[in-house]
C-alpha atoms as a PDB file:
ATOM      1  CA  UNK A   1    -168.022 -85.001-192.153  1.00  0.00           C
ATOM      2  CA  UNK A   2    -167.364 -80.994-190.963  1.00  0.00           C
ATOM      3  CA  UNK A   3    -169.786 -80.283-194.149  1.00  0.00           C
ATOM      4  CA  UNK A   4    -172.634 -82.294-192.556  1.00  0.00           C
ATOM      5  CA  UNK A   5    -172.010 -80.836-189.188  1.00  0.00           C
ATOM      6  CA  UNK A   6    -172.171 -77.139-190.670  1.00  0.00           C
ATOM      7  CA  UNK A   7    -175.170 -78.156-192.338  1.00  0.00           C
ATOM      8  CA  UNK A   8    -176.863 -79.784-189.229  1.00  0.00           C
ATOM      9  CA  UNK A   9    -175.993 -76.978-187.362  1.00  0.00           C
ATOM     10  CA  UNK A  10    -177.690 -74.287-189.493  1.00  0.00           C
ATOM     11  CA  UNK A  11    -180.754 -76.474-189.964  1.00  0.00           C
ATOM     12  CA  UNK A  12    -180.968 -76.827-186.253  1.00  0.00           C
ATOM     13  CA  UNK A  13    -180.590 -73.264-185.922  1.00  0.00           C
ATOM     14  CA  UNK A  14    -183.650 -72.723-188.723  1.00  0.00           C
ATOM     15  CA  UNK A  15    -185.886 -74.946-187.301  1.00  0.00           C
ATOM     16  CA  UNK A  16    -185.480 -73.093-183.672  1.00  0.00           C
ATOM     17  CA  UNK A  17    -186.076 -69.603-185.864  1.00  0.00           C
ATOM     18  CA  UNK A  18    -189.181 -71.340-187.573  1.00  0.00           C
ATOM     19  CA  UNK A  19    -190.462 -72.475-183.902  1.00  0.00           C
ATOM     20  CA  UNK A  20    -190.141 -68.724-182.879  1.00  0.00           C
ATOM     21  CA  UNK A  21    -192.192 -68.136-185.635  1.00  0.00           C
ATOM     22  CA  UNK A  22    -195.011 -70.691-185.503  1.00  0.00           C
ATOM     23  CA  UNK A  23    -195.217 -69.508-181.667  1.00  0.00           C
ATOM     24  CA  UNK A  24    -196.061 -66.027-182.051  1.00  0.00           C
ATOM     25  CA  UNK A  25    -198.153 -67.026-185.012  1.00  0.00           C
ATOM     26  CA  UNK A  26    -200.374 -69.130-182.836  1.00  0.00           C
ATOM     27  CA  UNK A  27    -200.140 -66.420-180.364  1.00  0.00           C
ATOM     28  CA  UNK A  28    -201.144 -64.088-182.228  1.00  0.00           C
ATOM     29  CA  UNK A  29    -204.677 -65.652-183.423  1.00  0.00           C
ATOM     30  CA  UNK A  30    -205.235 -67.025-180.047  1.00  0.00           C
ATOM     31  CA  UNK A  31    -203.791 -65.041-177.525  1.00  0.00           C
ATOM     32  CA  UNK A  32    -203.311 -61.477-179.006  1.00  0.00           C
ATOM     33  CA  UNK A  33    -202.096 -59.961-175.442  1.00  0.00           C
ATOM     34  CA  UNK A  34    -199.412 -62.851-175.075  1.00  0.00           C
ATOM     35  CA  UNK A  35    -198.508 -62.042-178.836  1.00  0.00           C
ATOM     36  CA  UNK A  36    -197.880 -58.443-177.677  1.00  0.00           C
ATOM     37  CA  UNK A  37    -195.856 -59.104-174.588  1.00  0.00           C
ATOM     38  CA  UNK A  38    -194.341 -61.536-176.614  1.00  0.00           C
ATOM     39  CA  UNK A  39    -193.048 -59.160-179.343  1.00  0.00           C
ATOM     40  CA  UNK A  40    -192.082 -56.264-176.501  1.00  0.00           C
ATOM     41  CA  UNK A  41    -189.780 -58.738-174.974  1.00  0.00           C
ATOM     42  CA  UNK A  42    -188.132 -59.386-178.504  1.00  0.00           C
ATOM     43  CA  UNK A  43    -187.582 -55.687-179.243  1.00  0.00           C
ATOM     44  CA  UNK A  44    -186.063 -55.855-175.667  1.00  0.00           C
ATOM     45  CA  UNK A  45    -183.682 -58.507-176.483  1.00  0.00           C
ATOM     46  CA  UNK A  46    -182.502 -56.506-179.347  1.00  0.00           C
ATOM     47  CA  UNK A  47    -182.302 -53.352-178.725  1.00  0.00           C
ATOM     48  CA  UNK A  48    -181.032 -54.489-175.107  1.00  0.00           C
ATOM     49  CA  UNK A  49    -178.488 -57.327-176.235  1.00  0.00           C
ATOM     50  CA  UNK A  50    -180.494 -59.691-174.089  1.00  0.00           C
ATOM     51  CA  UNK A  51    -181.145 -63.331-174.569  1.00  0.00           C
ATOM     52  CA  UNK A  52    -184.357 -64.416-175.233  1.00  0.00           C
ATOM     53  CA  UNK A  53    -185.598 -66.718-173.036  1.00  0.00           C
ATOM     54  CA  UNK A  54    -187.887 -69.076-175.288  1.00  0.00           C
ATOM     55  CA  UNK A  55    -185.139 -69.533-177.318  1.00  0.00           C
ATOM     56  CA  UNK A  56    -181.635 -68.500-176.075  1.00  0.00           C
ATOM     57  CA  UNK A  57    -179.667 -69.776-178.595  1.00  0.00           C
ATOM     58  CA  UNK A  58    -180.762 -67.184-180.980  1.00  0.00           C
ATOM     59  CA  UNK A  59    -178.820 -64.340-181.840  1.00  0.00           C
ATOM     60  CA  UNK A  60    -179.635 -60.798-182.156  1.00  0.00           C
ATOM     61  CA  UNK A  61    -179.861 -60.831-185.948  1.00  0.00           C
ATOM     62  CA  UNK A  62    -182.187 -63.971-185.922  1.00  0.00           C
ATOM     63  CA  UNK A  63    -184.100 -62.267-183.691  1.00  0.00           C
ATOM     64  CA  UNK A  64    -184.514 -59.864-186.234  1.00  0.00           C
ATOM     65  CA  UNK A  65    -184.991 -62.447-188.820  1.00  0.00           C
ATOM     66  CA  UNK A  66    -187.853 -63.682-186.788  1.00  0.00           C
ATOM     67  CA  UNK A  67    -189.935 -60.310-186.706  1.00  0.00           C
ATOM     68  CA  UNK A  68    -189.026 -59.957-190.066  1.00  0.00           C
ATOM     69  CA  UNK A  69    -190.371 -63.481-191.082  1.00  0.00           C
ATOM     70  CA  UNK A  70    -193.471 -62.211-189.335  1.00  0.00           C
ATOM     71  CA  UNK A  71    -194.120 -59.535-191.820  1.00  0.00           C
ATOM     72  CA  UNK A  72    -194.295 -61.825-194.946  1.00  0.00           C
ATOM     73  CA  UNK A  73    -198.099 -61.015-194.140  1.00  0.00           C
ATOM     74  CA  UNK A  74    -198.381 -57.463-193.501  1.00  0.00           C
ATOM     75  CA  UNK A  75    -199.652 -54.958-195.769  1.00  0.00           C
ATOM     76  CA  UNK A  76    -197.793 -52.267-193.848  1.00  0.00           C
ATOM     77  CA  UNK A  77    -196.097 -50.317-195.956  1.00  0.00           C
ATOM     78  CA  UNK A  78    -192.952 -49.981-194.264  1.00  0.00           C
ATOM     79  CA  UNK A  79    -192.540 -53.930-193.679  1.00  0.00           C
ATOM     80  CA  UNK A  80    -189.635 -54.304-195.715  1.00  0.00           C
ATOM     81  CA  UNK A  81    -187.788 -52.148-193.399  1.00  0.00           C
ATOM     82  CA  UNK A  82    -187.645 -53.398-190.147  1.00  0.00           C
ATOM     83  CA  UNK A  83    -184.435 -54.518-190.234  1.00  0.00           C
ATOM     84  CA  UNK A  84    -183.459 -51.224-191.344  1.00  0.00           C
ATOM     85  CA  UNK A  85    -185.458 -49.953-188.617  1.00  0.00           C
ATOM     86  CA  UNK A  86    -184.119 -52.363-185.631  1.00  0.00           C
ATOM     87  CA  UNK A  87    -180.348 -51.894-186.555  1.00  0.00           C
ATOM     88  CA  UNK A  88    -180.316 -48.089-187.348  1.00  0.00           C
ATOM     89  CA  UNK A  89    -181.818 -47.371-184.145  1.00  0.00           C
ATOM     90  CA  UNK A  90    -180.051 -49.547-182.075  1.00  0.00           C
ATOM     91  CA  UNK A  91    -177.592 -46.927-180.332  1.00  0.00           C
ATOM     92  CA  UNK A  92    -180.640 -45.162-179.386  1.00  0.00           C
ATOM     93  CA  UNK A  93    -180.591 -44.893-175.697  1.00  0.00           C
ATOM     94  CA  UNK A  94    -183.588 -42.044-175.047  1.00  0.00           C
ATOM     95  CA  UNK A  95    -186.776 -44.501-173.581  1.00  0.00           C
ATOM     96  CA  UNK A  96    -188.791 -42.423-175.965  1.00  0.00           C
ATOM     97  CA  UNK A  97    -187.057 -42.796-179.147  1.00  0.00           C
ATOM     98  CA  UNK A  98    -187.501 -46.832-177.928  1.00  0.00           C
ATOM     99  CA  UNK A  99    -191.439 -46.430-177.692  1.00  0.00           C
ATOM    100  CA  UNK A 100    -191.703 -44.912-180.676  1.00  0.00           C
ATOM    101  CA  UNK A 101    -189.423 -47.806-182.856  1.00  0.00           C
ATOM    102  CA  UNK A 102    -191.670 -50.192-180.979  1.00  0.00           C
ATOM    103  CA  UNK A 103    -194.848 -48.841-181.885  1.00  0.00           C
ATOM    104  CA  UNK A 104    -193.562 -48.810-185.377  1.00  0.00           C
ATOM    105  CA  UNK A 105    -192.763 -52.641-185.206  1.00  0.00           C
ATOM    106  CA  UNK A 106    -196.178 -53.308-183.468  1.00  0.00           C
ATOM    107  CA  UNK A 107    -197.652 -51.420-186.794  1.00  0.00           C
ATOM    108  CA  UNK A 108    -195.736 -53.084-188.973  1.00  0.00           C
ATOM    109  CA  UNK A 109    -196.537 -56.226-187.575  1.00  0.00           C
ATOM    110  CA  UNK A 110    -200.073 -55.599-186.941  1.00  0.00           C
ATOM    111  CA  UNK A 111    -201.016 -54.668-190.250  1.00  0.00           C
END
């Protein structure tokens, strides 16, 4: 019975991550400003350790996941880093070096 419960729980968990997704996809075709704000205030909630409030049950590494998930599309070169890029720069506290690893996740995801 735990096994099923385990199993539940991380298919619960995938299907919020998916919902993320599908959200910002929409968003994106639809409502390209929203998609933007949308994205800022998921860099925020990582590099900031804040919960996300469309989906607070999300952690910081799904949030990642999520933006990463996003990519699958992008023919930015550097899409396969953004994890890389997220976690290595997370101890960054200068609000410029934050501008500039957002604008590198808004071209990433852009692309």
């Amino acid at each position: 019975m735990q096994d099923n419960n385990n199993v539940s729980e991380v298919l619960g968990k995938m299907n919020r991550i998916r919902a993320v997704e599908l959200c910002l996809i929409a968003q994106r075709v639809y409502d390209p400003g929203d998609y933007i704000a949308e994205i800022n205030e998921i860099f925020e909630c990582i590099t900031e350790n804040k919960t996300y409030d469309d989906a607070p049950g999300l952690t910081k590494s799904e949030l990642i996941a999520v933006l990463e998930n996003l990519t699958m599309d992008s023919s930015h070169p550097g899409k396969y880093s953004i994890r890389k890029i997220l976690t290595y720069n997370e101890k960054s506290q200068s609000m410029h070096e934050k501008k500039e690893i957002l604008k590198k996740v808004q071209a990433i995801l852009s692309a």
